[in-house]
C-alpha atoms as a PDB file:
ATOM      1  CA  UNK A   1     -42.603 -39.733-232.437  1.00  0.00           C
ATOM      2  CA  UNK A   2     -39.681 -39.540-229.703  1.00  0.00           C
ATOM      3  CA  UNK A   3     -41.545 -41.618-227.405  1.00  0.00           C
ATOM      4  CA  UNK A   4     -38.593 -44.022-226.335  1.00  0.00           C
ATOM      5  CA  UNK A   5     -35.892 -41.280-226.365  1.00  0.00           C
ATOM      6  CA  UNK A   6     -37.874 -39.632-223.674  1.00  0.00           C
ATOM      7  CA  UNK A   7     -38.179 -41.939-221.168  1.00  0.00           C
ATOM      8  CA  UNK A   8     -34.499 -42.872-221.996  1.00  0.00           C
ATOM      9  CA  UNK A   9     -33.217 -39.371-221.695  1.00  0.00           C
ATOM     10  CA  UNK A  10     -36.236 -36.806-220.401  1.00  0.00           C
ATOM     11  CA  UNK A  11     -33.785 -34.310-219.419  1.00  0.00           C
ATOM     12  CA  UNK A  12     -33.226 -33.678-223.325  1.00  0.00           C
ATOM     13  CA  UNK A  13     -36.803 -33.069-223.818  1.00  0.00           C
ATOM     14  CA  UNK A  14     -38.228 -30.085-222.913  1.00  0.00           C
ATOM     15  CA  UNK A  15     -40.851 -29.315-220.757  1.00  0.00           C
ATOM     16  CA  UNK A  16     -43.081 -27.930-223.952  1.00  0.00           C
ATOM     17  CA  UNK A  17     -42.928 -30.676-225.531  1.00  0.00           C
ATOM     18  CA  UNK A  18     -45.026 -32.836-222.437  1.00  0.00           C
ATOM     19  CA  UNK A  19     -47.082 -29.754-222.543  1.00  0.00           C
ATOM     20  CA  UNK A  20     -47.973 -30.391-226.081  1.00  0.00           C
ATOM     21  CA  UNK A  21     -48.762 -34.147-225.492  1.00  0.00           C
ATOM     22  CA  UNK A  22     -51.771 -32.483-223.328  1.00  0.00           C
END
């Protein structure tokens, strides 16, 4: 789970994948 690079770097995660944290 890419929980760590997202908060480092949220602009390389895209917006589906918060959507599928829902």
């Amino acid at each position: 789970f890419k929980c760590v690079s997202t908060l480092n770097s949220p602009e390389e995660i895209p917006s589906s994948f918060f959507e599928d944290l829902k």
